[in-house]
Protein backbone atom coordinates (compact mmCIF):
# COMPACT_ATOMS: atom_id res chain seq x y z
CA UNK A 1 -9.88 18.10 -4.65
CA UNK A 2 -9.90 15.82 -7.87
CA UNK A 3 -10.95 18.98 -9.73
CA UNK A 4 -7.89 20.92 -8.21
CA UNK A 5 -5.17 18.15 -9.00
CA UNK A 6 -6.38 17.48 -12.68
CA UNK A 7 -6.26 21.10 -13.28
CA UNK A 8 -2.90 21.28 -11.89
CA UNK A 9 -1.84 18.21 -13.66
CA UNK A 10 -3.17 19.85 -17.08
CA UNK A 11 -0.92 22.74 -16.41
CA UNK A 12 1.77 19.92 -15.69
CA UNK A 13 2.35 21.69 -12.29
CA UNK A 14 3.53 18.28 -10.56
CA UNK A 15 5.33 20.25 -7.78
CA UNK A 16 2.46 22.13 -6.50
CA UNK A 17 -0.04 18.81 -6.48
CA UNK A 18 2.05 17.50 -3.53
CA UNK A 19 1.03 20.25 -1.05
CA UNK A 20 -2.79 19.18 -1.51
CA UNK A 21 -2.51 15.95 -0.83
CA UNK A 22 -2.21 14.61 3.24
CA UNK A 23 -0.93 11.85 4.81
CA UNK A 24 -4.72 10.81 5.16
CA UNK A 25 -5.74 11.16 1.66
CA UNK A 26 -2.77 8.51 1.01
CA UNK A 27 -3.25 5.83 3.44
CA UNK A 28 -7.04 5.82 2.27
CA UNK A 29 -6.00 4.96 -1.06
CA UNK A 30 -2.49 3.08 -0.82
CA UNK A 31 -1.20 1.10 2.23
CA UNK A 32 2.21 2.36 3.12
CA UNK A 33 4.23 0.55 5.56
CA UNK A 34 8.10 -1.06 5.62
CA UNK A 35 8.62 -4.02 4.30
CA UNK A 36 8.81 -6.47 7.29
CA UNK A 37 4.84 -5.01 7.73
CA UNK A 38 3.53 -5.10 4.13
CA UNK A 39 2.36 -8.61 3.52
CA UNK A 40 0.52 -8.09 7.29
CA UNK A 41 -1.26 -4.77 6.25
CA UNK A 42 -2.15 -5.93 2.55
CA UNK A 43 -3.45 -9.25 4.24
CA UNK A 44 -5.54 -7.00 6.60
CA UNK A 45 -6.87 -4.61 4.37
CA UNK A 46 -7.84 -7.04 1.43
CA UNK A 47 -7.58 -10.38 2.84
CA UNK A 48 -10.94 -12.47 2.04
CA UNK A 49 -12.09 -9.03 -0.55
CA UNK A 50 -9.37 -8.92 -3.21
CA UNK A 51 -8.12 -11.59 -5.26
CA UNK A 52 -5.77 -9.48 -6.99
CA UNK A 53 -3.68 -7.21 -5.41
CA UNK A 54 -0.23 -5.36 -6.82
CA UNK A 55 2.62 -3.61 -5.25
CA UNK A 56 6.24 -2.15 -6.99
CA UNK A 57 8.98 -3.23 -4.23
CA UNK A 58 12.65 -2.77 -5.49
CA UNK A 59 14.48 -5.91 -6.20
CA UNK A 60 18.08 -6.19 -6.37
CA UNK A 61 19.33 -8.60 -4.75
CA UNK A 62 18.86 -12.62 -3.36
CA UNK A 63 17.72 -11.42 -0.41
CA UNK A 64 14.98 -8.65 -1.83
CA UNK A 65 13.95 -11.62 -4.03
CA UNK A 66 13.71 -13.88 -0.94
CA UNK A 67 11.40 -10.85 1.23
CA UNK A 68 9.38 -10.35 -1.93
CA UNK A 69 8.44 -14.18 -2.19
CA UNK A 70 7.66 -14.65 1.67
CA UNK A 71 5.71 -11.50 1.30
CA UNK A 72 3.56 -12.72 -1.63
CA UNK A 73 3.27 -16.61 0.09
CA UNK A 74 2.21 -13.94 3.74
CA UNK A 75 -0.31 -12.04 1.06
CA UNK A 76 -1.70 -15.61 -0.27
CA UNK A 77 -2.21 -17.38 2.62
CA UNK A 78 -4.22 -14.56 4.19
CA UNK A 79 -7.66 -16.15 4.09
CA UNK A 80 -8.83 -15.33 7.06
CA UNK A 81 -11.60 -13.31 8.10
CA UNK A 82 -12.04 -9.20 8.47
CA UNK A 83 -12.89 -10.38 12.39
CA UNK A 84 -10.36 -12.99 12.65
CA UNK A 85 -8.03 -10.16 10.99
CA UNK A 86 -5.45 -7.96 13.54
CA UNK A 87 -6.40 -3.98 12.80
CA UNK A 88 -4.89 -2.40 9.58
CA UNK A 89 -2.49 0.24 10.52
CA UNK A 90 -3.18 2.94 8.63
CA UNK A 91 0.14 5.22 10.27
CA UNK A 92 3.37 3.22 10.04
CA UNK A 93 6.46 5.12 10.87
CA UNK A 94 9.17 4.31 8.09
């Protein structure tokens, strides 16, 4: 597959890359869920591994600011065990 997409990206065919990639292949690699489930799934994918973590969420307004802070304090206090940890969903309905 990685041979398939860099060939496709070297012939700058960016359309056609999106048909060989599945839902699967992208919740492996990124965690995609709605906002009022993000801090939650980040927390229980790379709570207790990652000390790092990064995420692009649109802010433009108070109250995006204000969901993006609580969701960083959510992502920073999540300390707790893979056990002690609810499931990581890897299919969220948007």
């Amino acid at each position: 597959m990685a041979e398939r997409l860099s060939a496709l990206s070297k012939e700058r065919r960016w359309d056609e890359m999106e048909a060989h990639i599945t839902d699967e292949m992208v919740d492996t690699i990124a965690i995609v869920a709605p906002h009022d489930r993000l801090a939650n799934a980040v927390g229980g994918r790379y709570g207790g591994i990652c000390s790092r973590v990064e995420f692009s969420i649109a802010v433009e307004s108070a109250d995006d600011a204000e969901r993006l802070r609580g969701m960083v304090e959510a992502i920073q206090s999540s300390d707790t065990s893979p056990e002690e940890r609810a499931p990581w969903e890897t299919k969220t309905e948007m």
